[in-house]
N, C-alpha and C. Protein backbone atom coordinates (compact mmCIF):
# COMPACT_ATOMS: atom_id res chain seq x y z
N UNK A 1 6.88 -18.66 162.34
CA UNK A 1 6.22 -19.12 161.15
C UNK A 1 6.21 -20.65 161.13
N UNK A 2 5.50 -21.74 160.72
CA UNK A 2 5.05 -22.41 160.68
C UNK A 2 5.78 -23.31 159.19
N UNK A 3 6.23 -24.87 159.27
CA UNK A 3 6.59 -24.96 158.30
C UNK A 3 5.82 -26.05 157.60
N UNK A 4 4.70 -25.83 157.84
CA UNK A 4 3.31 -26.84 157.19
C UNK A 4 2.59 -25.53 157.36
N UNK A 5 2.13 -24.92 155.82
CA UNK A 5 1.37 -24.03 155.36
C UNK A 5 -0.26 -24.46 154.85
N UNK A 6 -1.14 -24.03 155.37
CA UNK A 6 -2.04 -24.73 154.94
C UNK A 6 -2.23 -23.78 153.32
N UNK A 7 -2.46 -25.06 152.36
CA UNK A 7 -3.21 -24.04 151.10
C UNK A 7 -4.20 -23.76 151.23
N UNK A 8 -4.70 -22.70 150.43
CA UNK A 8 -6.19 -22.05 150.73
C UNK A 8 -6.76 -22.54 148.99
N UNK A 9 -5.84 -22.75 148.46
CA UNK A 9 -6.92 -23.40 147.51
C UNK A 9 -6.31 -24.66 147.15
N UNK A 10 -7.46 -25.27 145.94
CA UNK A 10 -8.13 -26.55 145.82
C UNK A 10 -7.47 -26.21 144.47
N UNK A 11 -5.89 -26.85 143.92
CA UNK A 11 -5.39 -27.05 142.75
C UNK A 11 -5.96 -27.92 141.92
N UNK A 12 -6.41 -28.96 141.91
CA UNK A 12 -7.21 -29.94 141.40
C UNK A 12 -8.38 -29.70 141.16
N UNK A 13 -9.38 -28.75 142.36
CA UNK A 13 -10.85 -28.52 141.53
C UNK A 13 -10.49 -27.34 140.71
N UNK A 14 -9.40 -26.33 140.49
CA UNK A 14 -9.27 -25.20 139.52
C UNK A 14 -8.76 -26.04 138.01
N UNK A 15 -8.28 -26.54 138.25
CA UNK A 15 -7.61 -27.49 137.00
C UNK A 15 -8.74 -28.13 136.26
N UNK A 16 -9.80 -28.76 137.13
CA UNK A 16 -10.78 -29.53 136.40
C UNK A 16 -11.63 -27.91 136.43
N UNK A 17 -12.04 -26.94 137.03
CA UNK A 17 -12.50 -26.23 136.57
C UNK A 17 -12.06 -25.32 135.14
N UNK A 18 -10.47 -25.34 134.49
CA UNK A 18 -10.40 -24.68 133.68
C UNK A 18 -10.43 -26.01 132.24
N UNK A 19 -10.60 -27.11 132.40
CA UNK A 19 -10.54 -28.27 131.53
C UNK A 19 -11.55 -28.43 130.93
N UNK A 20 -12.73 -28.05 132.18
CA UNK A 20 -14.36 -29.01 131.76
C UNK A 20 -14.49 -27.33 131.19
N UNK A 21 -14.35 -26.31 131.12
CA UNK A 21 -14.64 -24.95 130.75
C UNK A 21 -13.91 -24.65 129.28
N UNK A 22 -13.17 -25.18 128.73
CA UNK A 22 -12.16 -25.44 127.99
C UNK A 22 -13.01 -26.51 126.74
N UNK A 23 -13.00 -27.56 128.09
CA UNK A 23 -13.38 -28.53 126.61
C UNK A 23 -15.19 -28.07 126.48
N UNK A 24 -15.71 -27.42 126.65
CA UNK A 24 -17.07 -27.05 126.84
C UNK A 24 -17.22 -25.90 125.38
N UNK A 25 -16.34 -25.28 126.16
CA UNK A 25 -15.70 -24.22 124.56
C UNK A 25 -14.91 -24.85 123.16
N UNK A 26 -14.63 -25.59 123.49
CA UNK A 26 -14.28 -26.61 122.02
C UNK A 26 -15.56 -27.55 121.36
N UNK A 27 -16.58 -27.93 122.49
CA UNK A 27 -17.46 -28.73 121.81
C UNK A 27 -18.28 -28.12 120.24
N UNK A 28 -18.76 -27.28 120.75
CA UNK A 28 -19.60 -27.42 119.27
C UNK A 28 -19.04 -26.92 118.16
N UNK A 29 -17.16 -27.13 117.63
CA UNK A 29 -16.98 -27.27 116.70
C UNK A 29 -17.09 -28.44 116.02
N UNK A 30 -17.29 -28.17 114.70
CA UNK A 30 -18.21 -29.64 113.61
C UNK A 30 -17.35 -30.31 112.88
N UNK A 31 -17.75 -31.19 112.78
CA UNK A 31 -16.56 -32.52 111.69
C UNK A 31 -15.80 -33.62 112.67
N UNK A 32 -16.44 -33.77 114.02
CA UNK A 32 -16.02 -34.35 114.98
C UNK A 32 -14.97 -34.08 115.58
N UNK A 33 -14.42 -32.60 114.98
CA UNK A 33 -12.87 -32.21 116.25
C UNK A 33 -13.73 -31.49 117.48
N UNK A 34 -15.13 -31.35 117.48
CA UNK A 34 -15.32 -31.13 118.46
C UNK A 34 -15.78 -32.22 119.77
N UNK A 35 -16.11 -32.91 119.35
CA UNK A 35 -16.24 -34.32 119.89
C UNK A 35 -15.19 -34.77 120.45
N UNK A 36 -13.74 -34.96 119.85
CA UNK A 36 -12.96 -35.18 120.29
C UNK A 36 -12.05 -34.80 121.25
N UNK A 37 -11.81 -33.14 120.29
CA UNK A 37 -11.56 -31.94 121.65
C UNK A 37 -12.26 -31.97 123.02
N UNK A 38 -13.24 -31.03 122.33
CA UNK A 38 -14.57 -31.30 123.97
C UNK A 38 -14.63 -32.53 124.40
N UNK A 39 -15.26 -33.83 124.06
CA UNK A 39 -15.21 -34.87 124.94
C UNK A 39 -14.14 -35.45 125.31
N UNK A 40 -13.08 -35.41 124.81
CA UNK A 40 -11.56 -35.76 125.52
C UNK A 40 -11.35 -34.79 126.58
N UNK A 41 -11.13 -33.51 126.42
CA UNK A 41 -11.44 -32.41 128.05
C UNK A 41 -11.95 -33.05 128.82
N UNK A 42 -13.56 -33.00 128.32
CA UNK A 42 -14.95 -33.56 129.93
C UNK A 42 -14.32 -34.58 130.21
N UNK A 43 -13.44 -35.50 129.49
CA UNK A 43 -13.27 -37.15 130.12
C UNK A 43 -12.35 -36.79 131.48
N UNK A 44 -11.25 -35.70 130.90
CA UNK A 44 -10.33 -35.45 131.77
C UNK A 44 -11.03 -35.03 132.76
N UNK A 45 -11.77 -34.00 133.00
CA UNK A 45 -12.03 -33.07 133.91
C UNK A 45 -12.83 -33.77 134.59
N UNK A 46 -13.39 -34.74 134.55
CA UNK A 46 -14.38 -35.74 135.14
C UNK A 46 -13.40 -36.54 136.18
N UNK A 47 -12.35 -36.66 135.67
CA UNK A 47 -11.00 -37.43 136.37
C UNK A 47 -10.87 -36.28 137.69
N UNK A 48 -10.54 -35.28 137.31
CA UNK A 48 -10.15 -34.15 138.35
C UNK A 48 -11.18 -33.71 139.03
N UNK A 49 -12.62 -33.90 138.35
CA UNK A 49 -13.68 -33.54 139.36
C UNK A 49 -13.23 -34.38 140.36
N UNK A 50 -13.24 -35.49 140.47
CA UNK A 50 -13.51 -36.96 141.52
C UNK A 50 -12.29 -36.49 142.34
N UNK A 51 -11.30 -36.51 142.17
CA UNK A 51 -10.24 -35.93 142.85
C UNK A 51 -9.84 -34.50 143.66
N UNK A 52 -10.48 -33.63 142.90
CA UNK A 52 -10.73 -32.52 143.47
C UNK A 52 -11.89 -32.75 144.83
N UNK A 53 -13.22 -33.39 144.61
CA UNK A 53 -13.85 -33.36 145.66
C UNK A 53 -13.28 -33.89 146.55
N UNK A 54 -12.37 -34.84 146.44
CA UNK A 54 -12.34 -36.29 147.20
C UNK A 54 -11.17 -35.23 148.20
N UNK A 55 -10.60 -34.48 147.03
CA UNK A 55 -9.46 -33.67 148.17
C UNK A 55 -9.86 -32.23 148.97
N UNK A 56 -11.35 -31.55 148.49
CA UNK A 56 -11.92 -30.83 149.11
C UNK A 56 -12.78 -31.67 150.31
N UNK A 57 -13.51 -32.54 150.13
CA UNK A 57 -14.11 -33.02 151.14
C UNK A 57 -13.04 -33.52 151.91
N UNK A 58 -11.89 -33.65 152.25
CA UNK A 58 -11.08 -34.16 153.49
C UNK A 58 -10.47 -32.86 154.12
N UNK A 59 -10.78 -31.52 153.03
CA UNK A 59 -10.58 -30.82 154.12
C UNK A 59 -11.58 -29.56 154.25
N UNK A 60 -12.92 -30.25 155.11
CA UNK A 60 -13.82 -29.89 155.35
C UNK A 60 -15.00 -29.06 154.29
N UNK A 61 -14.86 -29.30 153.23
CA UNK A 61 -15.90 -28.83 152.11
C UNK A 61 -15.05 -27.45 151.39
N UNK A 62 -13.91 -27.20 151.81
CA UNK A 62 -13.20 -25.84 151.00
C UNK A 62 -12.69 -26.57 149.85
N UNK A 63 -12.73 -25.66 148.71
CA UNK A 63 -12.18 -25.47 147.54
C UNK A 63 -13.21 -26.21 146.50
N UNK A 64 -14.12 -26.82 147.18
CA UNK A 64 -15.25 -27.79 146.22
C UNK A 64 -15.98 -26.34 145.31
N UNK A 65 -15.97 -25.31 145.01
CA UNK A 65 -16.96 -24.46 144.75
C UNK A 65 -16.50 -24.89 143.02
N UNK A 66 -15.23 -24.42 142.66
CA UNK A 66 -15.01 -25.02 141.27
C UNK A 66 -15.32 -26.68 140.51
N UNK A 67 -15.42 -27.33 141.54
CA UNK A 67 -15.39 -28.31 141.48
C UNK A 67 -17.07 -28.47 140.92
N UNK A 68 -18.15 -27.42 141.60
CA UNK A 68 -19.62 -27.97 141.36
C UNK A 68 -19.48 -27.24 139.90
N UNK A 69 -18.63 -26.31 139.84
CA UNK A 69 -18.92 -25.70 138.53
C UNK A 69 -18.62 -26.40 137.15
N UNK A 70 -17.23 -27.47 137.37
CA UNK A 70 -16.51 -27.93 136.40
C UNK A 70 -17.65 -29.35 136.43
N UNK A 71 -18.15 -29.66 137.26
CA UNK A 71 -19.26 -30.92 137.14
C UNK A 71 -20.72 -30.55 135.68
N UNK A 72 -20.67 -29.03 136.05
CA UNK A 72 -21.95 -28.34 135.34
C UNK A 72 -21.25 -28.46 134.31
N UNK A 73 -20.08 -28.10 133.65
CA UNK A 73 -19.68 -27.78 132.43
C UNK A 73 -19.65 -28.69 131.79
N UNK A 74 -19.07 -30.19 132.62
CA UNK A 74 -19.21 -31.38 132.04
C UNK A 74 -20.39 -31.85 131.29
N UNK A 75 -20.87 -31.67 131.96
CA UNK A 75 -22.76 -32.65 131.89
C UNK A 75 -23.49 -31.66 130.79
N UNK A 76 -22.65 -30.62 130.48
CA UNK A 76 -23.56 -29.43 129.50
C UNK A 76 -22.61 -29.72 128.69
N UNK A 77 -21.28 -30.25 128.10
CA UNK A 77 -20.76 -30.58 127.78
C UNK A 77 -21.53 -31.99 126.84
N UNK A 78 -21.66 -33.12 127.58
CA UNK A 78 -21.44 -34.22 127.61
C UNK A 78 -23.72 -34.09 126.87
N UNK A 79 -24.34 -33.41 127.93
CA UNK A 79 -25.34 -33.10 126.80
C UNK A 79 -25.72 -32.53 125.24
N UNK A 80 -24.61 -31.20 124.93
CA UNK A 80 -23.86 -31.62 124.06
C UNK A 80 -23.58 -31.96 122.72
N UNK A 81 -23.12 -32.76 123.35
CA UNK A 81 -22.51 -33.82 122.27
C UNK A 81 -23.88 -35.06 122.20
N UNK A 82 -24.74 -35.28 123.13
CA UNK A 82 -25.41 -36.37 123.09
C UNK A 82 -26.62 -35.96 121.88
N UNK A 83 -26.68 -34.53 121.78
CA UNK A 83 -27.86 -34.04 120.74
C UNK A 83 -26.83 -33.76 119.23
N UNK A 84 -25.56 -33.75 119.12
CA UNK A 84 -24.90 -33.51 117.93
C UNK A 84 -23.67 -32.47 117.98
N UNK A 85 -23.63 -32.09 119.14
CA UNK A 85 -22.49 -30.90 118.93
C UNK A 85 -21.40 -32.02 118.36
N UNK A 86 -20.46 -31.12 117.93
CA UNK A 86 -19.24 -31.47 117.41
C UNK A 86 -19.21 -32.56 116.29
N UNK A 87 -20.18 -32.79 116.17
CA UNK A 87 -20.68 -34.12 115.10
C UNK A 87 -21.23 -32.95 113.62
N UNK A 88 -22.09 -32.09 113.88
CA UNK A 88 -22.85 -31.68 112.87
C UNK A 88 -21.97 -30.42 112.27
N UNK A 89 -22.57 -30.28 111.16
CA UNK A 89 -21.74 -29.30 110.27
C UNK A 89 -22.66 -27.86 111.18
């Protein structure tokens, strides 16, 4: 047995995948806790996207699959909020 295990997954794109999915599901509550909730998440998960790829692309394109997903959640997220979620009653 071998004592350098390779992981088979991408801890960082699951993390930003359960954050940007998270704060996506908090956005369109109203009175601005959703704004805050949700766009404080996407800020994070935007952090862990970049990191997650940066650590899937060095090892050869595995584990990026959450990573395209938690990018989508963001930007549907982050759209959003740009038309009123979490702002409007």
């Amino acid at each position: 047995m071998s004592s350098s295990i390779e992981r088979r997954t991408n801890r960082t794109a699951w993390a930003a995948f359960w954050t940007a999915l998270l704060g996506l599901a908090l956005m369109p509550i109203p009175l601005f806790i959703g704004l805050i909730l949700g766009g404080g998440l996407s800020l994070v998960a935007a952090v862990l996207i970049v990191i997650g790829l940066l650590k899937g692309l060095a090892r050869s394109g595995k584990g990026i699959g959450p990573v395209v997903f938690a990018a989508i959640f963001v930007l549907l997220t982050w759209g959003g909020i740009s038309i009123g979620g979490g702002t409007i009653w």
